[in-house]
N, C-alpha and C. Protein backbone atom coordinates (compact mmCIF):
# COMPACT_ATOMS: atom_id res chain seq x y z
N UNK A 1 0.83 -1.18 0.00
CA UNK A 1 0.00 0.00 0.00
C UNK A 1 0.87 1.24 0.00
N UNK A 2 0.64 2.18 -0.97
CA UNK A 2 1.27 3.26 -0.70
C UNK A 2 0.90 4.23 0.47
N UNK A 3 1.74 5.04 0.77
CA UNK A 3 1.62 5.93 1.72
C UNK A 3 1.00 7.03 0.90
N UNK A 4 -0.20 7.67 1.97
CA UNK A 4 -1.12 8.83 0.62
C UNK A 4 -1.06 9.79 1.88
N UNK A 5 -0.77 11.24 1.46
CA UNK A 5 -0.25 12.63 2.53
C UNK A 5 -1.59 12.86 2.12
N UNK A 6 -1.71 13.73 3.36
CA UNK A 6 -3.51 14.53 3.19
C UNK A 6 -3.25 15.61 3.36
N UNK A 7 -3.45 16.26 2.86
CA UNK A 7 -3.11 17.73 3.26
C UNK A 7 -4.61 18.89 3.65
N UNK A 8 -4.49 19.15 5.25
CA UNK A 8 -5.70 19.61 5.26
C UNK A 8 -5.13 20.94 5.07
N UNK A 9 -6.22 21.88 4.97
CA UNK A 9 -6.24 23.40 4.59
C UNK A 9 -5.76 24.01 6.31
N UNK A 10 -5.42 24.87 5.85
CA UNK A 10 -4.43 25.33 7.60
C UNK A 10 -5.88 26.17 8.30
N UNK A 11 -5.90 26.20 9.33
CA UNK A 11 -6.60 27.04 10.42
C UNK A 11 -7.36 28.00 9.71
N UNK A 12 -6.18 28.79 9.72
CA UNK A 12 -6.40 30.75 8.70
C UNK A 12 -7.75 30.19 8.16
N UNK A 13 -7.54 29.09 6.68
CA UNK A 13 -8.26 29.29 5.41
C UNK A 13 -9.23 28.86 6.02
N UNK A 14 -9.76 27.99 6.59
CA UNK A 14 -11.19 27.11 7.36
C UNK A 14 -11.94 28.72 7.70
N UNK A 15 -11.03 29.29 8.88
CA UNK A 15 -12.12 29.99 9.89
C UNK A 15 -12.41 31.34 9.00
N UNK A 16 -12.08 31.50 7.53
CA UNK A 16 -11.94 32.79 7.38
C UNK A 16 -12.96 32.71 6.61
N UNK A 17 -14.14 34.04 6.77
CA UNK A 17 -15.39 33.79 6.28
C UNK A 17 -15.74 34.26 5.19
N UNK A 18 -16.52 33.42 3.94
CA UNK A 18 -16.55 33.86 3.01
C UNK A 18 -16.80 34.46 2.55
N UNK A 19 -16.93 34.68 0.71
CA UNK A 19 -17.30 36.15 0.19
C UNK A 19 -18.51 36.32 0.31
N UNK A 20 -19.56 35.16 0.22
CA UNK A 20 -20.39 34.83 -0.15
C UNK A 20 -21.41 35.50 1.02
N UNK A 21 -20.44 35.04 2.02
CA UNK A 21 -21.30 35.52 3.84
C UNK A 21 -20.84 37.10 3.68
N UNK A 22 -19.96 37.20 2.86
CA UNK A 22 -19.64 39.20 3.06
C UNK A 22 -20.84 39.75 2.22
N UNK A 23 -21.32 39.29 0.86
CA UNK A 23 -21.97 39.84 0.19
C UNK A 23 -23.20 39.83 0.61
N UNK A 24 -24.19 38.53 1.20
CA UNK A 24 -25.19 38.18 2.19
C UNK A 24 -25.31 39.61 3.12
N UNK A 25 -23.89 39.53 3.87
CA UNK A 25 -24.54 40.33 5.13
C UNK A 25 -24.62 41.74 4.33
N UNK A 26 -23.50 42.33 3.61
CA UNK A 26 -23.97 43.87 2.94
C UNK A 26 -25.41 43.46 2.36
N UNK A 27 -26.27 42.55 2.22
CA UNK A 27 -27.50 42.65 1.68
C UNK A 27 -28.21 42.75 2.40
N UNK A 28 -28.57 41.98 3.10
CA UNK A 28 -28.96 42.23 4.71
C UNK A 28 -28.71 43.29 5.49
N UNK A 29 -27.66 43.94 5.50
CA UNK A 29 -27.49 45.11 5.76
C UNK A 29 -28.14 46.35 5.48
N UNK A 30 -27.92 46.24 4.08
CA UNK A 30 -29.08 47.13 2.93
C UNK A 30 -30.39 47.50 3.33
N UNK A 31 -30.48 46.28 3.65
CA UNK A 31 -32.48 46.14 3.25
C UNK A 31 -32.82 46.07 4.70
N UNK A 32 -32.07 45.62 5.90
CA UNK A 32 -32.44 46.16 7.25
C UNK A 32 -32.65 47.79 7.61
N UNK A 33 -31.48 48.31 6.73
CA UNK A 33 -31.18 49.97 7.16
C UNK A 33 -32.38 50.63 6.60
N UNK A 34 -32.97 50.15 5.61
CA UNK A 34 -34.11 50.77 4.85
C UNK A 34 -35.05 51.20 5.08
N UNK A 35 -35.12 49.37 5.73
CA UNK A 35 -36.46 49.33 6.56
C UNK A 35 -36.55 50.43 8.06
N UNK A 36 -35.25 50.31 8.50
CA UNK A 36 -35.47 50.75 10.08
C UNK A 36 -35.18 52.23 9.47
N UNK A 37 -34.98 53.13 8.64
CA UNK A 37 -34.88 54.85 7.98
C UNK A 37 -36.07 55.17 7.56
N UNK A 38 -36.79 53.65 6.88
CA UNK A 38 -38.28 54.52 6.78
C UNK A 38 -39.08 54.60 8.43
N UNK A 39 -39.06 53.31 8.71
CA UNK A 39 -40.05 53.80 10.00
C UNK A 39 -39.50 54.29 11.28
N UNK A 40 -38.18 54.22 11.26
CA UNK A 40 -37.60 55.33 12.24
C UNK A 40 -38.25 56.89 11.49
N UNK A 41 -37.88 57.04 10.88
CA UNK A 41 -38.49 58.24 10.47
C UNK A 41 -39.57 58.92 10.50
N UNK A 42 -40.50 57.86 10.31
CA UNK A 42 -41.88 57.93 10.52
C UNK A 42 -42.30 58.20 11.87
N UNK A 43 -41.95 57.66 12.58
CA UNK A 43 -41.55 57.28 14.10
C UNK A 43 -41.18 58.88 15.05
N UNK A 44 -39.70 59.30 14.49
CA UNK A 44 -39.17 60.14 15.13
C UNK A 44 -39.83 61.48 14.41
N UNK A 45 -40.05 61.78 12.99
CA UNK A 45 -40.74 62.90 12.68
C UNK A 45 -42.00 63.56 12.10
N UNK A 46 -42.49 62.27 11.58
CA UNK A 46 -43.36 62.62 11.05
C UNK A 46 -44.84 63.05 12.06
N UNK A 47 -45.34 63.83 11.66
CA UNK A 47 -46.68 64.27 12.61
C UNK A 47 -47.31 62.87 12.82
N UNK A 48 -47.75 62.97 14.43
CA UNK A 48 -48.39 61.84 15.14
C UNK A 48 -49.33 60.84 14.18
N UNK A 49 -50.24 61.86 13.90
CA UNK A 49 -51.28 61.88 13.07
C UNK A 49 -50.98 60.43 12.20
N UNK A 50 -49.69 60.83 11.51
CA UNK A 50 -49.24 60.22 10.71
C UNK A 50 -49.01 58.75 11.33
N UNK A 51 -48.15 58.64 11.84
CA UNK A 51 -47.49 57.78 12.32
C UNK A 51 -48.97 56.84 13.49
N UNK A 52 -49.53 57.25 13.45
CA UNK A 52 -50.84 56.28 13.76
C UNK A 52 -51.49 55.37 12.39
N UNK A 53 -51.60 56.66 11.68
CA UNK A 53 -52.17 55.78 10.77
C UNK A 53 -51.15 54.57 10.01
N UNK A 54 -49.89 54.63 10.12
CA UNK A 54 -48.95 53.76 9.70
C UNK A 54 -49.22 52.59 10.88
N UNK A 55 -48.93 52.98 11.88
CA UNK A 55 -48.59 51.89 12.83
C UNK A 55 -49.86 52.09 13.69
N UNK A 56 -51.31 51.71 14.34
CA UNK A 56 -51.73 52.25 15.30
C UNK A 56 -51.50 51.72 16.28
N UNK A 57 -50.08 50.84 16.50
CA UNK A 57 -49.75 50.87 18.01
C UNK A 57 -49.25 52.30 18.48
N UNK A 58 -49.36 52.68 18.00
CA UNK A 58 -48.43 54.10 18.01
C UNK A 58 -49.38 55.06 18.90
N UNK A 59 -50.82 54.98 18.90
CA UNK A 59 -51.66 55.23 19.57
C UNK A 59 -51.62 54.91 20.77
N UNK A 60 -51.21 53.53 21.38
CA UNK A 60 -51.31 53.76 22.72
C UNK A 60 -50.21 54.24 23.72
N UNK A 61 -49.20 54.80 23.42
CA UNK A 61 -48.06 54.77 23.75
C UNK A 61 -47.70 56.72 23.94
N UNK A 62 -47.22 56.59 24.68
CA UNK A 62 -46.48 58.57 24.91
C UNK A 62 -46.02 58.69 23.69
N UNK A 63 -45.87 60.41 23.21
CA UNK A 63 -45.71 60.29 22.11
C UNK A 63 -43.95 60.48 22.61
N UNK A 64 -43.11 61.21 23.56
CA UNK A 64 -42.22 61.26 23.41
C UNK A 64 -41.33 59.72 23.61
N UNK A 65 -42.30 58.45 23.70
CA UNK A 65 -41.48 57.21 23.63
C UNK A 65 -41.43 57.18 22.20
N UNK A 66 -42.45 57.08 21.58
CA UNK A 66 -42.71 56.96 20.08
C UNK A 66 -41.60 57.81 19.66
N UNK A 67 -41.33 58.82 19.59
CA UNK A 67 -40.22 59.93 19.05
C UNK A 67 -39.06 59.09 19.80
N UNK A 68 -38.66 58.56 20.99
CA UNK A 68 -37.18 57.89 21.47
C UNK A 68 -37.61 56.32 20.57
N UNK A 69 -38.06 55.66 20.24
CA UNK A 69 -37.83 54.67 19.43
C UNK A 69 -37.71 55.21 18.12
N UNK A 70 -38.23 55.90 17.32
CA UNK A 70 -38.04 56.11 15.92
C UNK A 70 -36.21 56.85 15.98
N UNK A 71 -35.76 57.44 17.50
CA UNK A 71 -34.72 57.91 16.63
C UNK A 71 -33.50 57.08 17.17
N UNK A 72 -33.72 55.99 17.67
CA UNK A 72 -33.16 54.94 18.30
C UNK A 72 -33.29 53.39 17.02
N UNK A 73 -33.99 53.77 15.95
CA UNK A 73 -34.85 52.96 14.78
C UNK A 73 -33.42 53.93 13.88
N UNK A 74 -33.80 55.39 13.72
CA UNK A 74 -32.57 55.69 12.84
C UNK A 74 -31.12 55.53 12.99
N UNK A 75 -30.96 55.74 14.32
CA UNK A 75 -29.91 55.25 14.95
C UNK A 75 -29.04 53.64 14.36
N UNK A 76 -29.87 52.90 14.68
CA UNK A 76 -29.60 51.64 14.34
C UNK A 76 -29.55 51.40 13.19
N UNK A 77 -30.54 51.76 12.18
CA UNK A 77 -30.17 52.24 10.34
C UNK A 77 -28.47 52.43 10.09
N UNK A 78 -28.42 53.37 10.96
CA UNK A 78 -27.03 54.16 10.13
C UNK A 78 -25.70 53.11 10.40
N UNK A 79 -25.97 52.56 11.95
CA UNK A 79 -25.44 51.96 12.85
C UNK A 79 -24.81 50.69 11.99
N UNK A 80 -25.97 50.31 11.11
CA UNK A 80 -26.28 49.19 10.02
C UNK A 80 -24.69 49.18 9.28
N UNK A 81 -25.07 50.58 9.01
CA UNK A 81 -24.11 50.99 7.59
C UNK A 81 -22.55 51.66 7.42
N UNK A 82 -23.04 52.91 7.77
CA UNK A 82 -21.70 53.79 8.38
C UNK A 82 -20.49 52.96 8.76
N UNK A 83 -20.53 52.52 10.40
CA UNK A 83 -19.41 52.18 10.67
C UNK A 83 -18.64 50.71 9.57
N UNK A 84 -19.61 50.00 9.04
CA UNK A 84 -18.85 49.33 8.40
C UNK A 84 -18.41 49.41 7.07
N UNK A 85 -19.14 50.13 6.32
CA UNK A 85 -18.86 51.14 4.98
C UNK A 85 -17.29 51.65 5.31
N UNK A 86 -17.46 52.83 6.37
CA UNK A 86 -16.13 53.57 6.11
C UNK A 86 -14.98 53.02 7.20
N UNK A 87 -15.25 51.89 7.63
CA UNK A 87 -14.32 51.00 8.31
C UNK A 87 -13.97 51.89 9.55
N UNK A 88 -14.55 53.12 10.05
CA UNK A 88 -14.52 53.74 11.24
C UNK A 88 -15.37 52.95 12.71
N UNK A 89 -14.25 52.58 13.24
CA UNK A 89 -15.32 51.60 14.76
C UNK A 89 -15.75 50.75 14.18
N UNK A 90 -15.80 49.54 12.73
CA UNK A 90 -16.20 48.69 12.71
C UNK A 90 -16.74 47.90 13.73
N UNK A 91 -16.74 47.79 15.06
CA UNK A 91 -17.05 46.64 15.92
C UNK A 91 -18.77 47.64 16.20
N UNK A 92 -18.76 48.67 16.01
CA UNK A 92 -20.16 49.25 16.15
C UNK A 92 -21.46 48.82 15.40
N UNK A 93 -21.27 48.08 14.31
CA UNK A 93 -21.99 47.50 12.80
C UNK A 93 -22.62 46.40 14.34
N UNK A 94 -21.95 45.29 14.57
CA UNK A 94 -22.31 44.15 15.13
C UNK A 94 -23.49 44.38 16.32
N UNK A 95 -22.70 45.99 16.45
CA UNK A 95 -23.72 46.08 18.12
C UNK A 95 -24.90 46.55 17.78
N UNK A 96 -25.09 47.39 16.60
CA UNK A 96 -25.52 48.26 16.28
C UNK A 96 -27.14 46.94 16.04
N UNK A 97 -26.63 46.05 15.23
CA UNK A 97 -27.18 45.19 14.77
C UNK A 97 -28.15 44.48 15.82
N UNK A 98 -26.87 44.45 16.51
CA UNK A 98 -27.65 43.52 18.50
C UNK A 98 -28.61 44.05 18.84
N UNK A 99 -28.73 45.41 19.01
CA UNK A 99 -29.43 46.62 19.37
C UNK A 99 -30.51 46.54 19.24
N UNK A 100 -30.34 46.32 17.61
CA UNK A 100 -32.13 46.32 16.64
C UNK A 100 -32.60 44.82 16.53
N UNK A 101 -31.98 43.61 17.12
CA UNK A 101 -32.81 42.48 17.23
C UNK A 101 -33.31 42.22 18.66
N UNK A 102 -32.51 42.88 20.08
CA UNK A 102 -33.32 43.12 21.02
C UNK A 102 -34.64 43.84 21.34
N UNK A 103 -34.52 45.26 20.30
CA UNK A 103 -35.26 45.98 20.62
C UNK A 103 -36.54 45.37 19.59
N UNK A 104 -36.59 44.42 18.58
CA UNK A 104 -37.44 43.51 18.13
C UNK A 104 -38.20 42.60 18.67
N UNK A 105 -36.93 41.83 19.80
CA UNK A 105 -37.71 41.02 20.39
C UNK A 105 -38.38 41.82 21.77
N UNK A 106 -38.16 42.98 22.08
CA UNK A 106 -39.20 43.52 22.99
C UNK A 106 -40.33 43.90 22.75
N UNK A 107 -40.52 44.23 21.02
CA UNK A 107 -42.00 44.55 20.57
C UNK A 107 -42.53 43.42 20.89
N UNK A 108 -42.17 42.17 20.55
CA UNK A 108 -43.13 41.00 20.42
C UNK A 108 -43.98 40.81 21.52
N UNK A 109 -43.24 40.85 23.04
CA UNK A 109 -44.15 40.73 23.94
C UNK A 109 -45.81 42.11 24.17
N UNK A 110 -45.15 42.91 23.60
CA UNK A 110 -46.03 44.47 23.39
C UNK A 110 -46.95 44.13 22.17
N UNK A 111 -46.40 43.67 21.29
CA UNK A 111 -48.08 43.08 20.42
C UNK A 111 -48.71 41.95 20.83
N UNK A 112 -47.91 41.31 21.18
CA UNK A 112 -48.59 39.61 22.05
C UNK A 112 -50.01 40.33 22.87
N UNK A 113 -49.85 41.16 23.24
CA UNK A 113 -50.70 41.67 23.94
C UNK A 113 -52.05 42.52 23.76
N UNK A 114 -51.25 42.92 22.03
CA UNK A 114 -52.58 43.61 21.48
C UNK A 114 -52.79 42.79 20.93
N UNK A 115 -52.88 41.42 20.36
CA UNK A 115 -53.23 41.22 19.51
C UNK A 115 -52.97 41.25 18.20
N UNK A 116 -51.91 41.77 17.79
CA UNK A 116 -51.69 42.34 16.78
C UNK A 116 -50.19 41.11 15.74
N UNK A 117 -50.75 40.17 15.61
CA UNK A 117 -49.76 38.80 14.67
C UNK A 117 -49.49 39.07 13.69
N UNK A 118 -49.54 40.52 13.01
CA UNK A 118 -49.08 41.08 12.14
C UNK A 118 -48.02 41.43 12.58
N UNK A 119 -47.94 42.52 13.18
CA UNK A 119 -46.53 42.80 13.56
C UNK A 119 -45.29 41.82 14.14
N UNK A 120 -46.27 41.28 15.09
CA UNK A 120 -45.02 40.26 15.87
C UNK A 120 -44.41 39.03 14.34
N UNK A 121 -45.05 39.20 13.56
CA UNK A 121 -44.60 38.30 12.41
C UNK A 121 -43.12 39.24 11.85
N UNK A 122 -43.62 40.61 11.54
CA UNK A 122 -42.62 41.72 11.07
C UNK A 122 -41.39 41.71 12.03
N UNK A 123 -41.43 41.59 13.25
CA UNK A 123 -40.46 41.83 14.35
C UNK A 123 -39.53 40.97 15.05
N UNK A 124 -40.45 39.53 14.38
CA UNK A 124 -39.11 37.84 14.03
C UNK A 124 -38.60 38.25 13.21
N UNK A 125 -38.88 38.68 11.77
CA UNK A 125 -38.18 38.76 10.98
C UNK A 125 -36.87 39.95 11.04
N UNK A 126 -37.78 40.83 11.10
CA UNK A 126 -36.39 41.89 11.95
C UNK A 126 -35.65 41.65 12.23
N UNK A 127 -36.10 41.34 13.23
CA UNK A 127 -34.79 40.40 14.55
C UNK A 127 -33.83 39.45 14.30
N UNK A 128 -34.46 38.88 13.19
CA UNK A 128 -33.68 37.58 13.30
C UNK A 128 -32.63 37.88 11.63
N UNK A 129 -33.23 38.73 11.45
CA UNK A 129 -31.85 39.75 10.34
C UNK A 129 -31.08 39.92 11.03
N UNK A 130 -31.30 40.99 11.78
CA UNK A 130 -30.15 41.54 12.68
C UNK A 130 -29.20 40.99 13.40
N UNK A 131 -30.27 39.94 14.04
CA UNK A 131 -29.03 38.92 14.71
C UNK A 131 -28.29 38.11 13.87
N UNK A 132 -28.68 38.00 13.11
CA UNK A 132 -27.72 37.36 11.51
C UNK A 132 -26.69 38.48 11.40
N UNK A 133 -26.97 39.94 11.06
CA UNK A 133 -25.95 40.34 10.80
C UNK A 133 -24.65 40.69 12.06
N UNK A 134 -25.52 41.04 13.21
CA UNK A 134 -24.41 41.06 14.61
C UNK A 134 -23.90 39.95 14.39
N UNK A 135 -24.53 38.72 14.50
CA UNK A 135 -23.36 37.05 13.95
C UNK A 135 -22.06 37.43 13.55
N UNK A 136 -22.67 37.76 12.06
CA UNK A 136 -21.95 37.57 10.62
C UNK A 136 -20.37 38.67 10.92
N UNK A 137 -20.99 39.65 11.29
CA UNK A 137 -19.93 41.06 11.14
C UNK A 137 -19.17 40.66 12.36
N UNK A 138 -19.70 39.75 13.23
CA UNK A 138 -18.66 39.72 14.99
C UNK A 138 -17.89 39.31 14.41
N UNK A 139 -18.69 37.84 13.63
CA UNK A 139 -17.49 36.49 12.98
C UNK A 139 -16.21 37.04 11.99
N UNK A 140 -16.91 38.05 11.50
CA UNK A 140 -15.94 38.35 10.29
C UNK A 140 -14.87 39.03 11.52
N UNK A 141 -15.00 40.39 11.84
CA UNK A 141 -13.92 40.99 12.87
C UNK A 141 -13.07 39.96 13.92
N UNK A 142 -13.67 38.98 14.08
CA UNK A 142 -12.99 38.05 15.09
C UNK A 142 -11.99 37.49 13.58
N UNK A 143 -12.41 36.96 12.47
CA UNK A 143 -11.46 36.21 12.05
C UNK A 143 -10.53 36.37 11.00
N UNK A 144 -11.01 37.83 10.59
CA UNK A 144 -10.21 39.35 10.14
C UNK A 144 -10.87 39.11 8.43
């Protein structure tokens, strides 16, 4: 029998994450920031008025919480983008990300309550972007 060498791929190449997961998360990225710039927006400026008829949870709630989530919603948008775009604080993208799938999974218990399985459907999905991208962007910075 001959002797047959195996040659596995070294450490580096295994843990280092692909293009495929880089291009994923800038998509995900994209289309999270979008989402959370329109209705942060809606949220933080637009007349009440408004922002009822978009959301009418929005009705039961102070309006100056409604105005601290929409600009805590833009916040997390930019949070999305910025730091990992211009490579300034990169480790802020991941948190930024954390941020907006906690503050997702706190709506859920707040519509559980109205009633409202529309939204809590919108706010898994959210969430569970975000925590995809906090994942994705930790993994990448941890493995350069």
């Amino acid at each position: 029998m001959p002797s047959e060498s195996i040659t596995l791929p070294s450490a580096a190449a295994t843990s280092r994450p692909s293009r495929s997961l880089h291009v994923t998360l800038w998509l995900v990225q994209a289309l999270l920031a979008a989402a959370f710039l329109l209705v942060g927006y809606t949220h933080a400026a637009e007349p009440i008025a408004v922002a009822i008829a978009r959301a009418p949870w929005v009705a039961s709630l102070p309006v100056p919480l409604v105005r601290f989530i929409g600009v805590v919603e833009l916040a997390g948008a930019l949070g999305l983008l910025l730091p990992a775009a211009t490579r300034v604080r990169p480790i802020l993208t991941p948190l930024a990300a954390a941020g907006l799938a906690v503050m997702m999974a706190l709506a859920i218990p707040f519509h559980l309550v109205r009633g409202e399985t529309r939204e809590i459907a919108i706010n898994l999905v959210l969430g569970s972007l975000a925590a995809f991208v906090a994942w994705g962007r930790a993994r990448m910075q941890r493995n350069g």
